[in-house]
N, C-alpha and C. Protein backbone atom coordinates (compact mmCIF):
# COMPACT_ATOMS: atom_id res chain seq x y z
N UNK A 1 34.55 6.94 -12.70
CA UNK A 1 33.52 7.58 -13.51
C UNK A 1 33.13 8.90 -12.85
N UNK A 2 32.99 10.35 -13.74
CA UNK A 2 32.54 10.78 -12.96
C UNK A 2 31.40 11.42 -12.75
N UNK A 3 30.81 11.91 -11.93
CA UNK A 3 29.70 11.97 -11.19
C UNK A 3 28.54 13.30 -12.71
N UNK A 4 27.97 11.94 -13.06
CA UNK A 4 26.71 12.66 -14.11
C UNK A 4 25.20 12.76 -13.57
N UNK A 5 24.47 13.09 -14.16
CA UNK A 5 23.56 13.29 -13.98
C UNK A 5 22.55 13.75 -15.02
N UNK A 6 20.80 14.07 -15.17
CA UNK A 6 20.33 14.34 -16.09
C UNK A 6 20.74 15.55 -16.82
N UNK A 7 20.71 15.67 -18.03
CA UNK A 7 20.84 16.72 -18.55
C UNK A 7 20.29 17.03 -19.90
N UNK A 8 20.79 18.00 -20.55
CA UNK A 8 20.15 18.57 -21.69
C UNK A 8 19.56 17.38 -22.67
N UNK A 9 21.16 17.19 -22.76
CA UNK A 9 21.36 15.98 -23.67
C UNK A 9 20.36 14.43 -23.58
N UNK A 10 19.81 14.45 -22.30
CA UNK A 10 19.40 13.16 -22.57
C UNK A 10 17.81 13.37 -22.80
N UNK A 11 17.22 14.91 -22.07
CA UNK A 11 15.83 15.62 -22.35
C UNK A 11 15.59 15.16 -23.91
N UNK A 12 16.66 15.76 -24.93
CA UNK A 12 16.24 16.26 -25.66
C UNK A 12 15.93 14.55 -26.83
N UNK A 13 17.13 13.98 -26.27
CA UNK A 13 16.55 12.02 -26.83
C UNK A 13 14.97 11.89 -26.56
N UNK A 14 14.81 12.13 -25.15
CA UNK A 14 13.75 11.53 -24.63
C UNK A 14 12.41 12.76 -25.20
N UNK A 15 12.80 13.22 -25.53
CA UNK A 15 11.50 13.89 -26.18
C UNK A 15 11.11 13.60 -27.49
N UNK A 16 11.73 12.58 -27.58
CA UNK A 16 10.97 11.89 -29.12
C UNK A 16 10.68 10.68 -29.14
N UNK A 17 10.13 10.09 -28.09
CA UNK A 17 8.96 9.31 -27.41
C UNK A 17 7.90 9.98 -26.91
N UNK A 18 7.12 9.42 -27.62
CA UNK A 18 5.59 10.07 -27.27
C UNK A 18 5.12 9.91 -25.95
N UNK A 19 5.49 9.36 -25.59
CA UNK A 19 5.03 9.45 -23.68
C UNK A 19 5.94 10.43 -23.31
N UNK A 20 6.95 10.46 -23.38
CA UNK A 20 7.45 11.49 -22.46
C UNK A 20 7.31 13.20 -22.32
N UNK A 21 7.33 13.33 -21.08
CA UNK A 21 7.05 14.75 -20.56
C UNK A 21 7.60 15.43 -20.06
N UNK A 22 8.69 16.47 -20.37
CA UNK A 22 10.08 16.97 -19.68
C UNK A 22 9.99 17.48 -18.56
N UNK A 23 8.34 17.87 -18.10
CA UNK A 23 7.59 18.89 -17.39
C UNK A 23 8.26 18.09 -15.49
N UNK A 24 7.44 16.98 -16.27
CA UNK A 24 7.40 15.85 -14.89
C UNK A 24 8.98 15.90 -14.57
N UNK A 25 9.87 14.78 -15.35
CA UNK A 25 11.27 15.16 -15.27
C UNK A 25 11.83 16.35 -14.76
N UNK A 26 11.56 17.12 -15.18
CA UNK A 26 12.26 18.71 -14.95
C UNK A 26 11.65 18.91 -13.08
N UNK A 27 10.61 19.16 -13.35
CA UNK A 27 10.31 18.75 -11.68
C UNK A 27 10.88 17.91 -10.80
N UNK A 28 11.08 16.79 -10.92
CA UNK A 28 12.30 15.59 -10.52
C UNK A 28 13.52 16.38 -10.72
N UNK A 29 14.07 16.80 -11.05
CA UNK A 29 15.48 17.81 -10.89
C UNK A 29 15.03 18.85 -10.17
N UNK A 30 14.19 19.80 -10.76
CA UNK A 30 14.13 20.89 -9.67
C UNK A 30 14.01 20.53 -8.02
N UNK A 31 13.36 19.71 -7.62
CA UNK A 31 13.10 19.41 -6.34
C UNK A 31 14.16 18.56 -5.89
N UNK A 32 14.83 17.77 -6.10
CA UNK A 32 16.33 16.98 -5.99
C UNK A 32 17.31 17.54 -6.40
N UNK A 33 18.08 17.00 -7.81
CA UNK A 33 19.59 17.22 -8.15
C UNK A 33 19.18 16.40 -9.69
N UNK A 34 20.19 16.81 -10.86
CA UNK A 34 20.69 16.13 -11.62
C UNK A 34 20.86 14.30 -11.45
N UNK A 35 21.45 14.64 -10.57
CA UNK A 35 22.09 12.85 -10.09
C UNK A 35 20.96 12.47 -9.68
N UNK A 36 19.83 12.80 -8.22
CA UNK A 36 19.46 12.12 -7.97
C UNK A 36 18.39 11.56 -9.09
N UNK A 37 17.79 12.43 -9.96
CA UNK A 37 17.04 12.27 -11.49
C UNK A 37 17.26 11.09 -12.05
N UNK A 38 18.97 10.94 -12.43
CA UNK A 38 19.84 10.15 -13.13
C UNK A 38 19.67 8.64 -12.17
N UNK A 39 19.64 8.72 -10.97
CA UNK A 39 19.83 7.60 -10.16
C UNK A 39 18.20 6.60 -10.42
N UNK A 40 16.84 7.84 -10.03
CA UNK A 40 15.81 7.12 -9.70
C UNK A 40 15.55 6.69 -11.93
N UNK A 41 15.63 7.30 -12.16
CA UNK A 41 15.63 6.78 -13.79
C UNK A 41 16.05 5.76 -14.42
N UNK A 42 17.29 5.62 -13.39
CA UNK A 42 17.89 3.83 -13.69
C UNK A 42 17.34 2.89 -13.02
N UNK A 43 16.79 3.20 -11.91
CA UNK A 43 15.91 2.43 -10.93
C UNK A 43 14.56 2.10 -11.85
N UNK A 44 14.12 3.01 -12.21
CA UNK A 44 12.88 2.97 -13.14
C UNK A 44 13.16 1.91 -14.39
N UNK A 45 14.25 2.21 -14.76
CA UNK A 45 14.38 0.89 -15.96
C UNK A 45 14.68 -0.26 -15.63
N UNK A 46 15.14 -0.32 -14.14
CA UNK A 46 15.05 -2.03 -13.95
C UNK A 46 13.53 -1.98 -13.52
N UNK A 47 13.11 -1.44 -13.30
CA UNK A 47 11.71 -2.00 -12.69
C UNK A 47 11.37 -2.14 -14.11
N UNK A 48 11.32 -1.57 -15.02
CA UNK A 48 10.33 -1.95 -16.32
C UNK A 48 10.55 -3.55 -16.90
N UNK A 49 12.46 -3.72 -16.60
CA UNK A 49 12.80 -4.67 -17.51
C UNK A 49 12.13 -5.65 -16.24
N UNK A 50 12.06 -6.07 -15.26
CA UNK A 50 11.79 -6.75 -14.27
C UNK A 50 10.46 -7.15 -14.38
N UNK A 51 9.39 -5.93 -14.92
CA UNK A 51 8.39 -6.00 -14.83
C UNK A 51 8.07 -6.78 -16.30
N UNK A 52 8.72 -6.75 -17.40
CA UNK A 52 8.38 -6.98 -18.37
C UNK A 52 8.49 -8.74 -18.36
N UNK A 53 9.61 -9.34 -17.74
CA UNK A 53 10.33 -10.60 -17.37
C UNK A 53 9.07 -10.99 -16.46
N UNK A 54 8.36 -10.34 -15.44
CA UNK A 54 7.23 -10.92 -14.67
C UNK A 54 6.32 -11.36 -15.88
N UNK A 55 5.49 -10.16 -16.30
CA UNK A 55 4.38 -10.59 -17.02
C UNK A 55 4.83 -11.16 -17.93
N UNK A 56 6.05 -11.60 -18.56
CA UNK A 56 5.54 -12.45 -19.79
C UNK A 56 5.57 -13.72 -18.93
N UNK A 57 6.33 -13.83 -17.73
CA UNK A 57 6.06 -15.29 -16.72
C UNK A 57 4.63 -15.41 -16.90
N UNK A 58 4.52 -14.71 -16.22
CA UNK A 58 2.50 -14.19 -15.83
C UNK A 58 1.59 -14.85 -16.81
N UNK A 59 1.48 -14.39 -18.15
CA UNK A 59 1.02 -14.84 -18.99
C UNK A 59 1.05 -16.34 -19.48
N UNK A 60 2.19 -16.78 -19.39
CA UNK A 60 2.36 -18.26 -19.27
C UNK A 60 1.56 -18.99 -18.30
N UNK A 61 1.50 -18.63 -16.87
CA UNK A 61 1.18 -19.18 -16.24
C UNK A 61 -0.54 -18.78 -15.63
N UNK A 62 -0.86 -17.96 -16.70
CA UNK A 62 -2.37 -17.28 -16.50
C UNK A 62 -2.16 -16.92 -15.08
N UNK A 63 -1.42 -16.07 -14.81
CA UNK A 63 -1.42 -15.38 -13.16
C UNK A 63 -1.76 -14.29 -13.59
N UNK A 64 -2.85 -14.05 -13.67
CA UNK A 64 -3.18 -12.06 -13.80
C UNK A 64 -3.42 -11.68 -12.63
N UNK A 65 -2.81 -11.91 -11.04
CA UNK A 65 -2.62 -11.10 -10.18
C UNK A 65 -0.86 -11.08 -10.34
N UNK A 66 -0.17 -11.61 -10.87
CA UNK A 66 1.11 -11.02 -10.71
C UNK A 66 1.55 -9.65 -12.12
N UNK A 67 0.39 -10.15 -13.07
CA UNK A 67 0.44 -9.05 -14.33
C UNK A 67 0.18 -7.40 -13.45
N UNK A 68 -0.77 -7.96 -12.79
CA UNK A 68 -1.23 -6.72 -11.84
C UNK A 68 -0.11 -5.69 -11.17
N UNK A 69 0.25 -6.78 -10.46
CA UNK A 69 1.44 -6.20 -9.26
C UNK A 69 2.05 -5.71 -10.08
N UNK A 70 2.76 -6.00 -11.41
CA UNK A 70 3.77 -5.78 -12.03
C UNK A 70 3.74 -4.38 -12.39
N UNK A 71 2.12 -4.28 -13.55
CA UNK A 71 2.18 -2.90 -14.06
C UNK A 71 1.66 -1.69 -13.14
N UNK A 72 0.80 -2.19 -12.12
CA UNK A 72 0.68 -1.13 -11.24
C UNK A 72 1.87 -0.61 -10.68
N UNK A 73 2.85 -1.37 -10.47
CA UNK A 73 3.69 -0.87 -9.42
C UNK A 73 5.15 -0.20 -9.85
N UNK A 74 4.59 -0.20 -11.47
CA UNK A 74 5.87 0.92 -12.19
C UNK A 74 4.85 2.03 -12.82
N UNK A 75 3.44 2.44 -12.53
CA UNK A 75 2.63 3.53 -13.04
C UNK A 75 3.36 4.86 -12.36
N UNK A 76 3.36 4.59 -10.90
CA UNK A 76 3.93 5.99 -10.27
C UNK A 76 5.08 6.38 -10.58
N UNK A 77 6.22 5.58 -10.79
CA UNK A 77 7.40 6.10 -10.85
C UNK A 77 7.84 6.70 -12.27
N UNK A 78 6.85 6.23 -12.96
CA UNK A 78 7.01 6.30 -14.71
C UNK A 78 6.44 7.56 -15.13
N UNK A 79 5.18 8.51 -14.24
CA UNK A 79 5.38 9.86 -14.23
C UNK A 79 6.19 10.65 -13.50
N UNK A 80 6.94 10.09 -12.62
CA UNK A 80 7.95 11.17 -11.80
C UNK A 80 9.59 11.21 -12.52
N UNK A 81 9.37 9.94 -13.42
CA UNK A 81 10.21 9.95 -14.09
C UNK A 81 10.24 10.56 -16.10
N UNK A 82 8.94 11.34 -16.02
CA UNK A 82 8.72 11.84 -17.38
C UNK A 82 7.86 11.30 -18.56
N UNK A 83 7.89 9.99 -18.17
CA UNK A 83 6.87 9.37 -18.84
C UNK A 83 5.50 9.27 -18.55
N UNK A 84 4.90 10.61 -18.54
CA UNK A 84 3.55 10.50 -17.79
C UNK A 84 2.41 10.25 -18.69
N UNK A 85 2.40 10.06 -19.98
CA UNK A 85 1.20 9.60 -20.64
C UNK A 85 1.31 7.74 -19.88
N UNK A 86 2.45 7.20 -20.25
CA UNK A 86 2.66 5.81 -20.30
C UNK A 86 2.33 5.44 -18.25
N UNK A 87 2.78 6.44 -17.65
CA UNK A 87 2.65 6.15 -16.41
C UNK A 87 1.04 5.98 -16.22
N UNK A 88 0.08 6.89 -17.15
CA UNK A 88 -1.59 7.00 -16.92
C UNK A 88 -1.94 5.47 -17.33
N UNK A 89 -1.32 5.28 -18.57
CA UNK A 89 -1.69 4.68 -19.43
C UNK A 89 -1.12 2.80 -18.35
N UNK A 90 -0.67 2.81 -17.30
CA UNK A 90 -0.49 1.87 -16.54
C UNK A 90 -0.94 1.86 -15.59
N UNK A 91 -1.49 2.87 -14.73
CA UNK A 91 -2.56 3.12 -13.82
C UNK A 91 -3.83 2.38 -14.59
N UNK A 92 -4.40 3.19 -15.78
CA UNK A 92 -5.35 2.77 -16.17
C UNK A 92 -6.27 1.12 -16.18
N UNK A 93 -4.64 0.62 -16.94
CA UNK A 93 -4.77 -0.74 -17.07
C UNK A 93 -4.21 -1.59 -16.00
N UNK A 94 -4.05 -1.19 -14.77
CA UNK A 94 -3.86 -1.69 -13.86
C UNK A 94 -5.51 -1.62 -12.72
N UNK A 95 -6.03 -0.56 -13.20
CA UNK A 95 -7.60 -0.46 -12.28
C UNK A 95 -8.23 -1.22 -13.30
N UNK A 96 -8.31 -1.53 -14.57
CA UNK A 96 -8.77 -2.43 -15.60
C UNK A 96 -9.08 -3.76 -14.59
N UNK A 97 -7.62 -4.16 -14.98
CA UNK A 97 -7.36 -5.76 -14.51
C UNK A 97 -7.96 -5.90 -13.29
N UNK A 98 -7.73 -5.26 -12.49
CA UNK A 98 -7.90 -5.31 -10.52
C UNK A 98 -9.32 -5.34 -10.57
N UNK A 99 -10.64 -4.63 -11.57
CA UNK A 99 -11.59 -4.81 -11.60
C UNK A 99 -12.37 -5.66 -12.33
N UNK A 100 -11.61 -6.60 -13.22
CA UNK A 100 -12.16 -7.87 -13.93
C UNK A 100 -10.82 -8.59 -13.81
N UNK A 101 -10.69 -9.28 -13.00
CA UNK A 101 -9.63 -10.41 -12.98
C UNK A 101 -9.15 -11.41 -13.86
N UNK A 102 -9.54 -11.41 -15.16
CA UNK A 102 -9.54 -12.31 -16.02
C UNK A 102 -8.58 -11.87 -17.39
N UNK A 103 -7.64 -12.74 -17.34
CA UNK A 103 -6.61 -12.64 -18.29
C UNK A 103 -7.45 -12.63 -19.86
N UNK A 104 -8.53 -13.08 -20.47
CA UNK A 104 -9.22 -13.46 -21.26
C UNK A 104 -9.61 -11.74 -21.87
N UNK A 105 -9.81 -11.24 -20.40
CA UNK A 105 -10.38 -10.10 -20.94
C UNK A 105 -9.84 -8.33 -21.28
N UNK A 106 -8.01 -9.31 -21.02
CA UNK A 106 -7.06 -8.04 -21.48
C UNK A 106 -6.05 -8.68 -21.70
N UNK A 107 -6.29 -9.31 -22.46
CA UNK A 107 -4.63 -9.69 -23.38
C UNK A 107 -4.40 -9.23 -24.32
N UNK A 108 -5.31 -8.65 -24.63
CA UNK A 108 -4.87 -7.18 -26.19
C UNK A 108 -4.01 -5.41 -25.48
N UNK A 109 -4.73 -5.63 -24.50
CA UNK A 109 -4.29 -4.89 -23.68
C UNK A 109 -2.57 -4.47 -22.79
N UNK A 110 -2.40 -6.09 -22.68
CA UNK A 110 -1.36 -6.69 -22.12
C UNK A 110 -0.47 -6.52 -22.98
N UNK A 111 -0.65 -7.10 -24.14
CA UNK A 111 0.42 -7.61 -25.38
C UNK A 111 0.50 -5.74 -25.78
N UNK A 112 -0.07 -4.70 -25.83
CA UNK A 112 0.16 -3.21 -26.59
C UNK A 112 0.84 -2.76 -25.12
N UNK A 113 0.74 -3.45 -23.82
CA UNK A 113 1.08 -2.63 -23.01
C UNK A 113 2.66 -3.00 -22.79
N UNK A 114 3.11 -4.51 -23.11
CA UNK A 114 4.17 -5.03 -23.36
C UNK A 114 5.16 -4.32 -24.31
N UNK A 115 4.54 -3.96 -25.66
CA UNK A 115 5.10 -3.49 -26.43
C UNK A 115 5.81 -1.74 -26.09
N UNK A 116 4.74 -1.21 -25.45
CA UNK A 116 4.92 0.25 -24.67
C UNK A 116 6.33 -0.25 -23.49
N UNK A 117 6.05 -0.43 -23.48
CA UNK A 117 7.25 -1.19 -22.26
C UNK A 117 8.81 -0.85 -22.76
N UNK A 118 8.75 -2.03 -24.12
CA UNK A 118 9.98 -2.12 -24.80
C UNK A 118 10.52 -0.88 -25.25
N UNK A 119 9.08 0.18 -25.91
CA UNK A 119 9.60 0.93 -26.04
C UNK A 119 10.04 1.87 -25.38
N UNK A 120 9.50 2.42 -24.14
CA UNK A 120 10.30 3.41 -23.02
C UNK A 120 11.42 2.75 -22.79
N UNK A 121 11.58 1.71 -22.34
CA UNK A 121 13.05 1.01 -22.04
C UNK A 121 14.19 1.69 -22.71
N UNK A 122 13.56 1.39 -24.36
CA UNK A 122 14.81 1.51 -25.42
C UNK A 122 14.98 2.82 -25.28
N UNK A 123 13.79 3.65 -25.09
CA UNK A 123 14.26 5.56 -25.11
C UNK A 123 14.80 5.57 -23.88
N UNK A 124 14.47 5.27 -22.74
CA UNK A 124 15.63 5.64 -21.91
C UNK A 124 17.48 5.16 -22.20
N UNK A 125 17.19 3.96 -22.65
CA UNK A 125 18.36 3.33 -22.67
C UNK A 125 19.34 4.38 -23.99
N UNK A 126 18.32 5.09 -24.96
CA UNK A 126 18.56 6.31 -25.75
C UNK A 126 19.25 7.49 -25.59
N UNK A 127 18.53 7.62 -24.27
CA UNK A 127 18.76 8.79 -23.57
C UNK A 127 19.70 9.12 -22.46
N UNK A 128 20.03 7.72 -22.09
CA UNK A 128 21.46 7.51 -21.26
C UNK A 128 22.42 7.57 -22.03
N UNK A 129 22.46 7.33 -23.73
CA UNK A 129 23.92 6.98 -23.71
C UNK A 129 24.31 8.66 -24.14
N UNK A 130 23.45 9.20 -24.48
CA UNK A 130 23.54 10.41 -24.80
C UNK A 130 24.41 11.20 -23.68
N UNK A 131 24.18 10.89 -22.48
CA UNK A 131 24.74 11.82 -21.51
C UNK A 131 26.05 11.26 -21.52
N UNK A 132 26.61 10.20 -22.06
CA UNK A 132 28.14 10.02 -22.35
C UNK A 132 29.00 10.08 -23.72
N UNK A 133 28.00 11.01 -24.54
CA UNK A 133 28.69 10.98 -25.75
C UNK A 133 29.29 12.44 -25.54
N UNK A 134 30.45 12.83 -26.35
CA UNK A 134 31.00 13.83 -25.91
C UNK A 134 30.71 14.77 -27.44
């Protein structure tokens, strides 16, 4: 395979998700490489799908300290990776939870933040295949 990286082509997918921000991204290339962009971006989507596989555990098992760990700990990478409304928007609800511990009192929260999830996933997963279509 050979050696890809971000580019036009996958900007221009990913700019038709409303979270995303080319600004952030584009910064992530300017200060690295193409590739390394391309590398931490795939890293970023297993953490989402990983994270998504936690909390719905989570929820089953009323653990809202592992809901916690989960979405806090893909907020940072999810603006360095372009998605910086959705990255706020997991900070947010991650100082939420951490300050009322109670699953009772954000599962509306949980379930729209679940859904946000699926959908960055699918735009990245959008926006990758783009960089191999010819």
């Amino acid at each position: 395979m050979k050696n890809i990286g971000i580019n036009n082509q996958y900007i221009r997918e990913s700019l038709k998700h409303s979270d995303f921000d080319e600004k952030s991204l584009n910064a992530l290339i300017d200060d690295t490489n193409p590739q390394v962009a391309l590398e931490v971006t795939l890293s970023f989507q297993q953490n989402i799908q990983n994270s998504q596989k936690i909390i719905d555990k989570a929820l089953l098992e009323q653990d809202i300290d592992s809901i916690w760990k989960a979405i806090h700990k893909i907020s940072g990478t999810a603006e360095l990776v372009g998605y910086t409304r959705f990255g706020r928007y997991s900070r947010q609800l991650s100082h939420k939870i951490k300050d009322i511990p109670q699953l009772e009192s954000h599962a509306d929260d949980i379930r729209d933040y679940l859904n946000r999830v699926k959908s960055v996933e699918n735009n990245i997963h959008v926006g990758l295949l783009a960089l191999y279509k010819k």
